[in-house]
PDB file of N, CA and C in Angstrom:
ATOM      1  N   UNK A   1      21.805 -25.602  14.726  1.00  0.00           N
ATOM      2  CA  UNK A   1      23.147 -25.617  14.187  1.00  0.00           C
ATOM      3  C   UNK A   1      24.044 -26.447  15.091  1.00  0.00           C
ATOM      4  N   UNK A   2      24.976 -27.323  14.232  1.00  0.00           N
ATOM      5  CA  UNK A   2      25.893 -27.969  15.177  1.00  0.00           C
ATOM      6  C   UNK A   2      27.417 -27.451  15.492  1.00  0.00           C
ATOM      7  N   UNK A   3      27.572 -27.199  16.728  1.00  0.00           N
ATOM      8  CA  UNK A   3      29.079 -26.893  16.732  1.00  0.00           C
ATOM      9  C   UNK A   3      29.628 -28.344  17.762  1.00  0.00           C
ATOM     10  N   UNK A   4      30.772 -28.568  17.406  1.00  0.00           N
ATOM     11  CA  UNK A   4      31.227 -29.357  17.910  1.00  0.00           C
ATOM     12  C   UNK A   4      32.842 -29.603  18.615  1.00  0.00           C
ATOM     13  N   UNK A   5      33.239 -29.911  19.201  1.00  0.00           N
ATOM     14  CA  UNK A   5      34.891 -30.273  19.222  1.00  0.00           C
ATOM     15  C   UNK A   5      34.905 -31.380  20.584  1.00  0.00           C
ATOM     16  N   UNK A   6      35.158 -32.141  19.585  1.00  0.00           N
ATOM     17  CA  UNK A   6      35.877 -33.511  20.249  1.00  0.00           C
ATOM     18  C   UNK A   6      37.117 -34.060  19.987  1.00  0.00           C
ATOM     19  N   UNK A   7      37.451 -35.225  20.752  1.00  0.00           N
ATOM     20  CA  UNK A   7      38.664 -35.785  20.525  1.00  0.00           C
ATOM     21  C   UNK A   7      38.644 -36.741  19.400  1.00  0.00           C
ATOM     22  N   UNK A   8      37.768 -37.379  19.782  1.00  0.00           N
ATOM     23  CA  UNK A   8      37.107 -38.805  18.882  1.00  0.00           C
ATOM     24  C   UNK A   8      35.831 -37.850  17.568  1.00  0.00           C
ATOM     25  N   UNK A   9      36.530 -38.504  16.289  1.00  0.00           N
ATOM     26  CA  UNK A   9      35.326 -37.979  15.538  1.00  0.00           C
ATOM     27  C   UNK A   9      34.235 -38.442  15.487  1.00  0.00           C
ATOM     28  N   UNK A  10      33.233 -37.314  14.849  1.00  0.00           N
ATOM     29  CA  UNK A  10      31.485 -37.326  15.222  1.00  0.00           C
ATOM     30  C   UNK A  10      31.263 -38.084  13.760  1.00  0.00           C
ATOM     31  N   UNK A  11      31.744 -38.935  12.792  1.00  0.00           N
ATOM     32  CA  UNK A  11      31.161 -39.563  11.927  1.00  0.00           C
ATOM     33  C   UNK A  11      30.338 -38.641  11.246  1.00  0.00           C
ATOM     34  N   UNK A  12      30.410 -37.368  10.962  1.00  0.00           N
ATOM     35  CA  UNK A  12      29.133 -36.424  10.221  1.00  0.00           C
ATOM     36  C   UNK A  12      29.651 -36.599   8.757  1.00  0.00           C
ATOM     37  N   UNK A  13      28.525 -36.107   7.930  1.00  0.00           N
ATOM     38  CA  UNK A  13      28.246 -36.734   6.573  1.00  0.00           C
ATOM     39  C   UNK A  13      29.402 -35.270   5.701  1.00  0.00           C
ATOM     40  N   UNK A  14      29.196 -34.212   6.238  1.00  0.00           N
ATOM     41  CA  UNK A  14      30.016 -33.199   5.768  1.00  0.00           C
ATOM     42  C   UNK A  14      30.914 -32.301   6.746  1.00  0.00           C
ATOM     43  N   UNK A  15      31.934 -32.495   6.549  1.00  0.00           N
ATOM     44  CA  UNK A  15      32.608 -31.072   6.831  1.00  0.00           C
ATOM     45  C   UNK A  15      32.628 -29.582   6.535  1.00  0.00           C
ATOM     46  N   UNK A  16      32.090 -29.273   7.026  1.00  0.00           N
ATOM     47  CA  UNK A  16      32.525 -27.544   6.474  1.00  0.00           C
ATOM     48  C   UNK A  16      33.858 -26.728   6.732  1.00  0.00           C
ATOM     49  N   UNK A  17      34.183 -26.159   5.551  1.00  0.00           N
ATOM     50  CA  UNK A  17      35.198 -25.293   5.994  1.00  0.00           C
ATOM     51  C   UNK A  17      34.919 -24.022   5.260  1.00  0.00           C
ATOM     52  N   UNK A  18      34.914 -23.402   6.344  1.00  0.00           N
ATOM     53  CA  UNK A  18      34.831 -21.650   5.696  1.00  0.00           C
ATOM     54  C   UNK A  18      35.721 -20.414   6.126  1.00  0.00           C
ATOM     55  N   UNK A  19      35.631 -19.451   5.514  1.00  0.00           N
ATOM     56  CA  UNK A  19      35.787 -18.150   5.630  1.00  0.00           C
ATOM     57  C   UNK A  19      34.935 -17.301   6.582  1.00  0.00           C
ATOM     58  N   UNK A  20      35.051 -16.909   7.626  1.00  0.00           N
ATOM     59  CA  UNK A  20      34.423 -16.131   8.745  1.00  0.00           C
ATOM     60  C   UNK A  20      33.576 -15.304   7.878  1.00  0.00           C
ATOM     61  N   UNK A  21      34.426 -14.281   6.977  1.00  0.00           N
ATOM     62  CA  UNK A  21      33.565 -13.601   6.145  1.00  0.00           C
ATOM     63  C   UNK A  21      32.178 -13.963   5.077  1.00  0.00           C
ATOM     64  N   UNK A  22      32.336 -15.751   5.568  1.00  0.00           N
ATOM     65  CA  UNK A  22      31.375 -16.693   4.538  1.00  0.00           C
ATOM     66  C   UNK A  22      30.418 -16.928   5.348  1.00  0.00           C
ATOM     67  N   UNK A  23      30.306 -16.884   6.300  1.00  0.00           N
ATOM     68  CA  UNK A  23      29.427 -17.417   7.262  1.00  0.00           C
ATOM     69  C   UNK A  23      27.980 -17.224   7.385  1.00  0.00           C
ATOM     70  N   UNK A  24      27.553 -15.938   6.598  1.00  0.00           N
ATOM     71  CA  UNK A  24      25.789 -16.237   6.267  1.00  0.00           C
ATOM     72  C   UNK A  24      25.700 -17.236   5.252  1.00  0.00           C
ATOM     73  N   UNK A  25      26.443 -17.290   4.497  1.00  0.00           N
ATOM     74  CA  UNK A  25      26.220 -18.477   3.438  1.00  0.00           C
ATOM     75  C   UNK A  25      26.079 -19.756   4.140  1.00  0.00           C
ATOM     76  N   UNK A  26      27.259 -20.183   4.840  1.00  0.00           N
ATOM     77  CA  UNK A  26      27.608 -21.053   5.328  1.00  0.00           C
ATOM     78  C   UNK A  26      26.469 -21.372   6.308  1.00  0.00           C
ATOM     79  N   UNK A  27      25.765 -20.508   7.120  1.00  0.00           N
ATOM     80  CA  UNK A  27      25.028 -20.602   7.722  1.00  0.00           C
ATOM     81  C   UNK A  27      23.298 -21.114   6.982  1.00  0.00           C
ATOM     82  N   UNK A  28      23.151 -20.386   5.816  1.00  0.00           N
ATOM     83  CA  UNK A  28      21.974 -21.305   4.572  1.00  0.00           C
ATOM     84  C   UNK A  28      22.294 -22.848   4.050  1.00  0.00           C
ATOM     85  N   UNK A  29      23.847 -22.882   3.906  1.00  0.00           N
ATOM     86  CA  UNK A  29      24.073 -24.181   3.249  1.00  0.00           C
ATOM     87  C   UNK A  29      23.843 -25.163   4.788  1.00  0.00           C
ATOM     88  N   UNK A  30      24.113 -25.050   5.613  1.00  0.00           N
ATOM     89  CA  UNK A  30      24.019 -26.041   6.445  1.00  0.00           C
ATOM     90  C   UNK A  30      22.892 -25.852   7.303  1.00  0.00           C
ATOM     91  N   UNK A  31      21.882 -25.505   7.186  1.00  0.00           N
ATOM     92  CA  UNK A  31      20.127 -25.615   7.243  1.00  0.00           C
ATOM     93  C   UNK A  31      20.060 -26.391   6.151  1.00  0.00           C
ATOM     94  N   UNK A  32      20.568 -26.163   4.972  1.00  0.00           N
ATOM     95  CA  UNK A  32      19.879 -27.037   3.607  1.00  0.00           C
ATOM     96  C   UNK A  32      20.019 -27.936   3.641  1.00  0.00           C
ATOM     97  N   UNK A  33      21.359 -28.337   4.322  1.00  0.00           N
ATOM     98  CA  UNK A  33      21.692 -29.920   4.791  1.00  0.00           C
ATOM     99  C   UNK A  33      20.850 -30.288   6.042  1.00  0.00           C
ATOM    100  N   UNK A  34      20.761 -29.710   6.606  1.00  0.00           N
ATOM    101  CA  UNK A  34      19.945 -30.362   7.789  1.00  0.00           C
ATOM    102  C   UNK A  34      18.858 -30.669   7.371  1.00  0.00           C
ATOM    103  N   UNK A  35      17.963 -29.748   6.889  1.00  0.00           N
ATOM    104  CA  UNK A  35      16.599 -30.243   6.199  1.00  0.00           C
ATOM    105  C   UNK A  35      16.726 -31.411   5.371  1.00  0.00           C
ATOM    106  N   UNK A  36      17.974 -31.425   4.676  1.00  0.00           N
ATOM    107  CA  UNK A  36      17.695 -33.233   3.858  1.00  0.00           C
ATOM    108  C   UNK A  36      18.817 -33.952   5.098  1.00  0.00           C
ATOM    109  N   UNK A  37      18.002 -33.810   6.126  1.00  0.00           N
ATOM    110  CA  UNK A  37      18.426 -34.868   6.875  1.00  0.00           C
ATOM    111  C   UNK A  37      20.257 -34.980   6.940  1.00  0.00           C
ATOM    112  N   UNK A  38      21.283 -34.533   6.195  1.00  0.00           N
ATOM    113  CA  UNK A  38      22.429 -34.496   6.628  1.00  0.00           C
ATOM    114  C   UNK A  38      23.154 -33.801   7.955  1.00  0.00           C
ATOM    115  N   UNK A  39      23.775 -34.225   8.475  1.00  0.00           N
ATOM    116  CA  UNK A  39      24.838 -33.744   9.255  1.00  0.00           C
ATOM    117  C   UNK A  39      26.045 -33.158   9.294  1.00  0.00           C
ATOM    118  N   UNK A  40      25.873 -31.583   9.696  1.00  0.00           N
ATOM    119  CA  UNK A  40      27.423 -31.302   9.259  1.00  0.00           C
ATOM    120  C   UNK A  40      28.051 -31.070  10.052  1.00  0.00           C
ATOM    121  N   UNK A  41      29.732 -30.648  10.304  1.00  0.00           N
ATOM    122  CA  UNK A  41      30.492 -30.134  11.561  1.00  0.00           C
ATOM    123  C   UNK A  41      30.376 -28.978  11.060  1.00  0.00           C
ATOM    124  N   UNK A  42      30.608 -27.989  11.638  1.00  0.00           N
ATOM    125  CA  UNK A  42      31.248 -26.848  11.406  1.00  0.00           C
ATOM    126  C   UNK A  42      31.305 -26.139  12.610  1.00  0.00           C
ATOM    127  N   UNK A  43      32.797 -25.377  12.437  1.00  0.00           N
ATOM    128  CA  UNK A  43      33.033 -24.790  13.705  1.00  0.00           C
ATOM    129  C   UNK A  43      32.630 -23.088  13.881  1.00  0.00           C
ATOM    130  N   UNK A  44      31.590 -22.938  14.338  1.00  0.00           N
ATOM    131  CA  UNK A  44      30.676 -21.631  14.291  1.00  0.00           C
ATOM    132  C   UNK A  44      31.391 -20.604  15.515  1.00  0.00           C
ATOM    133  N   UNK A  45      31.429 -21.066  16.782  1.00  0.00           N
ATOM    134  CA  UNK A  45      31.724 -20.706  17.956  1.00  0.00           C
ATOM    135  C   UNK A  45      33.810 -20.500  18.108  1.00  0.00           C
ATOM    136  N   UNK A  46      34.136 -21.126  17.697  1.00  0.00           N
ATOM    137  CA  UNK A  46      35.986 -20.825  17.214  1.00  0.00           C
ATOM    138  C   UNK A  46      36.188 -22.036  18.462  1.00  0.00           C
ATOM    139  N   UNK A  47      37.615 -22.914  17.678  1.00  0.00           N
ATOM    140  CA  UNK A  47      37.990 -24.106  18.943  1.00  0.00           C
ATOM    141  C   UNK A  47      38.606 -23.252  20.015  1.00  0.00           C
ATOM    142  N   UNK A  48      38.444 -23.902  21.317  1.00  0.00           N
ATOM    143  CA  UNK A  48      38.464 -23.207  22.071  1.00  0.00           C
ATOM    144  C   UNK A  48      40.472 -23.034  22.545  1.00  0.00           C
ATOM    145  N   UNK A  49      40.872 -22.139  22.998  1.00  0.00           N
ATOM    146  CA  UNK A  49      42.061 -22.104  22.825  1.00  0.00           C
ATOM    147  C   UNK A  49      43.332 -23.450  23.540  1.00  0.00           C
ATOM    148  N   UNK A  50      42.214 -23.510  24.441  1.00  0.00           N
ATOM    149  CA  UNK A  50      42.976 -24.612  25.198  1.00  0.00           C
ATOM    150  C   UNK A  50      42.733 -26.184  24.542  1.00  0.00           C
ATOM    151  N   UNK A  51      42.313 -26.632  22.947  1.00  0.00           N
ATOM    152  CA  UNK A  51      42.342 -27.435  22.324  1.00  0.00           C
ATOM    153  C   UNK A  51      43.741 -27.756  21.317  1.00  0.00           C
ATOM    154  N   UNK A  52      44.228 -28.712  21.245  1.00  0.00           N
ATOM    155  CA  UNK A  52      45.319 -28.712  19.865  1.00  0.00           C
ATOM    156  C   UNK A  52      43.875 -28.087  18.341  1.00  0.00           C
ATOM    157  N   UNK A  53      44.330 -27.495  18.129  1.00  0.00           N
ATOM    158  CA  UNK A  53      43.437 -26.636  16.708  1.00  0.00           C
ATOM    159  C   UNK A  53      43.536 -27.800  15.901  1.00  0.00           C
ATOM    160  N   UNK A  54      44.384 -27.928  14.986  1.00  0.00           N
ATOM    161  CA  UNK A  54      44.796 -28.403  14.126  1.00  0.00           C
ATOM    162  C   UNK A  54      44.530 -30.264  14.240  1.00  0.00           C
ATOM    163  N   UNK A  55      45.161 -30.527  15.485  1.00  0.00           N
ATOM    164  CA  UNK A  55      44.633 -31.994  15.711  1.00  0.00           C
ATOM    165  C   UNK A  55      43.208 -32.585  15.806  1.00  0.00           C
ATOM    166  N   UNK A  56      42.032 -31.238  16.269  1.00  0.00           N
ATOM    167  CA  UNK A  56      40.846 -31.053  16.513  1.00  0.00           C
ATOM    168  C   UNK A  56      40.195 -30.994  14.873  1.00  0.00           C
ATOM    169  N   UNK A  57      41.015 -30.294  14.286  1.00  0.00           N
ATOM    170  CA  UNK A  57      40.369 -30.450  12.841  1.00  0.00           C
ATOM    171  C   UNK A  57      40.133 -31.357  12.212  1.00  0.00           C
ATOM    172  N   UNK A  58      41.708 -31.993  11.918  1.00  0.00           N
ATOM    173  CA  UNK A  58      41.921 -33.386  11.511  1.00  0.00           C
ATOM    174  C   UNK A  58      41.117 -34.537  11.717  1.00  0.00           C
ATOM    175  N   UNK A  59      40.686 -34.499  13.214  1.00  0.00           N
ATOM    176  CA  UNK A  59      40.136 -35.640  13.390  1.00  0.00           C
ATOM    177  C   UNK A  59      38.487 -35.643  13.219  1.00  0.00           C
ATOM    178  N   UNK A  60      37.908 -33.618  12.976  1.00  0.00           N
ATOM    179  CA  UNK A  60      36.724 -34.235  12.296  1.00  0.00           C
ATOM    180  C   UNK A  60      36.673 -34.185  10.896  1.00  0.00           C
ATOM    181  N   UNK A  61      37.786 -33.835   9.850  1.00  0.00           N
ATOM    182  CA  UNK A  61      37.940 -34.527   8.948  1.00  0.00           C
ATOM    183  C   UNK A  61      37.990 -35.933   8.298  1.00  0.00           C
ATOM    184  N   UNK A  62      38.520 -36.329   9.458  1.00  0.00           N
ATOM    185  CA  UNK A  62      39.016 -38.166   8.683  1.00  0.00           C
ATOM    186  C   UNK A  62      37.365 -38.616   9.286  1.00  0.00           C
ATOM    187  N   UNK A  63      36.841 -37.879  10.224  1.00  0.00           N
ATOM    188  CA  UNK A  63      35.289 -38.504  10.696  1.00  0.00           C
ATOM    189  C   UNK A  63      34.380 -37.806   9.739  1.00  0.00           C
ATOM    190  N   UNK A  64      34.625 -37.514   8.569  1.00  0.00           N
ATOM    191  CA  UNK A  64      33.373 -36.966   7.544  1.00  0.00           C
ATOM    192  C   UNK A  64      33.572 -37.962   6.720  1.00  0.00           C
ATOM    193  N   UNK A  65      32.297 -38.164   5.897  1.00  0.00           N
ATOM    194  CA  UNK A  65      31.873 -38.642   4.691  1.00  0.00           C
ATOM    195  C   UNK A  65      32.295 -37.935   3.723  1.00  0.00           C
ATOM    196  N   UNK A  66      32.109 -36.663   3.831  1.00  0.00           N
ATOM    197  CA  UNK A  66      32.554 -35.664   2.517  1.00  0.00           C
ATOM    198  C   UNK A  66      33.090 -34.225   3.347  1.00  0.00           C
ATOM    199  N   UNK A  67      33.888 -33.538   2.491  1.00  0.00           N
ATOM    200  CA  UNK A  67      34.991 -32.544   3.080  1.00  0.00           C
ATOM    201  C   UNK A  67      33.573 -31.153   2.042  1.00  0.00           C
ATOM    202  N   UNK A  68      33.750 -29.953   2.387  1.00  0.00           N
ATOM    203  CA  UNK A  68      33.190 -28.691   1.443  1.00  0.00           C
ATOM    204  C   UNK A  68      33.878 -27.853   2.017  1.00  0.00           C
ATOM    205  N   UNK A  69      34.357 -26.803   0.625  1.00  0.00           N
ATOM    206  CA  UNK A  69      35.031 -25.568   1.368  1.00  0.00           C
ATOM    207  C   UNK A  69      34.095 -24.627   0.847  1.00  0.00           C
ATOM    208  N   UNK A  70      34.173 -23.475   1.631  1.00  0.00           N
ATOM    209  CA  UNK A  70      33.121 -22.677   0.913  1.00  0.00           C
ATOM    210  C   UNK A  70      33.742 -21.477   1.265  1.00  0.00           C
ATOM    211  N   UNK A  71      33.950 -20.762   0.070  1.00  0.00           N
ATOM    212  CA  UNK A  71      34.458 -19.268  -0.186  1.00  0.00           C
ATOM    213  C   UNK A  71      34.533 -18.730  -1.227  1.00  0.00           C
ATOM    214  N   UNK A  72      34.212 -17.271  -1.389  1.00  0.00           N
ATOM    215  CA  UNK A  72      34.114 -17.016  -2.827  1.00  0.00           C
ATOM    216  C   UNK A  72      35.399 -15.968  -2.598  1.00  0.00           C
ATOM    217  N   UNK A  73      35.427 -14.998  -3.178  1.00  0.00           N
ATOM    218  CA  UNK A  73      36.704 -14.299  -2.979  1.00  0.00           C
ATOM    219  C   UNK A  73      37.844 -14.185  -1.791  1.00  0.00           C
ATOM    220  N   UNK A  74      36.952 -13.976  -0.807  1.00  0.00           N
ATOM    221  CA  UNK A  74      37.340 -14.205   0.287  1.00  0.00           C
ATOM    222  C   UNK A  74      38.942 -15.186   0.322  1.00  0.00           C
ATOM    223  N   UNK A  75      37.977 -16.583   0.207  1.00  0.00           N
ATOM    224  CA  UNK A  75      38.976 -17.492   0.535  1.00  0.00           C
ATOM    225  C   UNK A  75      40.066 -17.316  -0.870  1.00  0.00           C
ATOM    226  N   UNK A  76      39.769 -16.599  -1.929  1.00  0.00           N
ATOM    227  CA  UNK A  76      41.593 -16.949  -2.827  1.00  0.00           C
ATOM    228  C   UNK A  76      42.207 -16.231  -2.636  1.00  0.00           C
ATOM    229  N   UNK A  77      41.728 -14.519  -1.661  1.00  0.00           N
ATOM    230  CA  UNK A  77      42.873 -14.107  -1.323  1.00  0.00           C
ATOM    231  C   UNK A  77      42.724 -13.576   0.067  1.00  0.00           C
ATOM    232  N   UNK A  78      43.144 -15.060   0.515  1.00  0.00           N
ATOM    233  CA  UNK A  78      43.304 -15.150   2.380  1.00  0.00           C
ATOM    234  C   UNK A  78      44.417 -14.818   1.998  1.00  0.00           C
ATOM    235  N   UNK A  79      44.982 -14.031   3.011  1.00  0.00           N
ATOM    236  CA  UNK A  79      46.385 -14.066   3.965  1.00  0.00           C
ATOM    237  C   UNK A  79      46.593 -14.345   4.743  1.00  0.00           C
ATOM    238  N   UNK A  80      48.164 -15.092   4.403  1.00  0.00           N
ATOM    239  CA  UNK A  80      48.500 -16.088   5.501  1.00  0.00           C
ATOM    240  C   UNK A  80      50.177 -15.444   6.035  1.00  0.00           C
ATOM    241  N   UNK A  81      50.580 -15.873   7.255  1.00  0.00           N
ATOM    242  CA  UNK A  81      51.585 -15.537   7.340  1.00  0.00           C
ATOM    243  C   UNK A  81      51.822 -13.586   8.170  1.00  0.00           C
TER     244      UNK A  81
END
């Protein structure tokens, strides 16, 4: 499994974004990608506090090929705020 956080993006083919509560899933879908040879980010381990979060995201966003969110109930009723 890849966890990552850099400054400069890692060029990976997918992003993941999930729900903590998603994370065995999340954890099958990105073996499935690895086995066909893709690369994904996903942040498994949490950015570490002393990172800008948000700037850390961004930049392995604009460094993916393709963005995935993955949540089933969970994610439509996050609370925020």
């Amino acid at each position: 499994m890849v966890s990552r956080v850099l400054a400069v993006p890692t060029m990976t083919d997918v992003f993941i974004s999930y729900s903590r509560k998603d994370k065995a899933f999340v954890q099958v879908l990105n073996q499935a990608l690895a086995n066909s040879k893709y690369d994904a980010w996903v942040d498994w381990e949490n950015i570490p506090l002393t990172a800008d979060w948000w700037e850390e995201i961004k930049t392995e966003i604009e460094g993916a090929d393709k963005f995935c969110c993955c949540g089933g109930m969970s994610l439509l009723f996050l609370k925020t705020g």
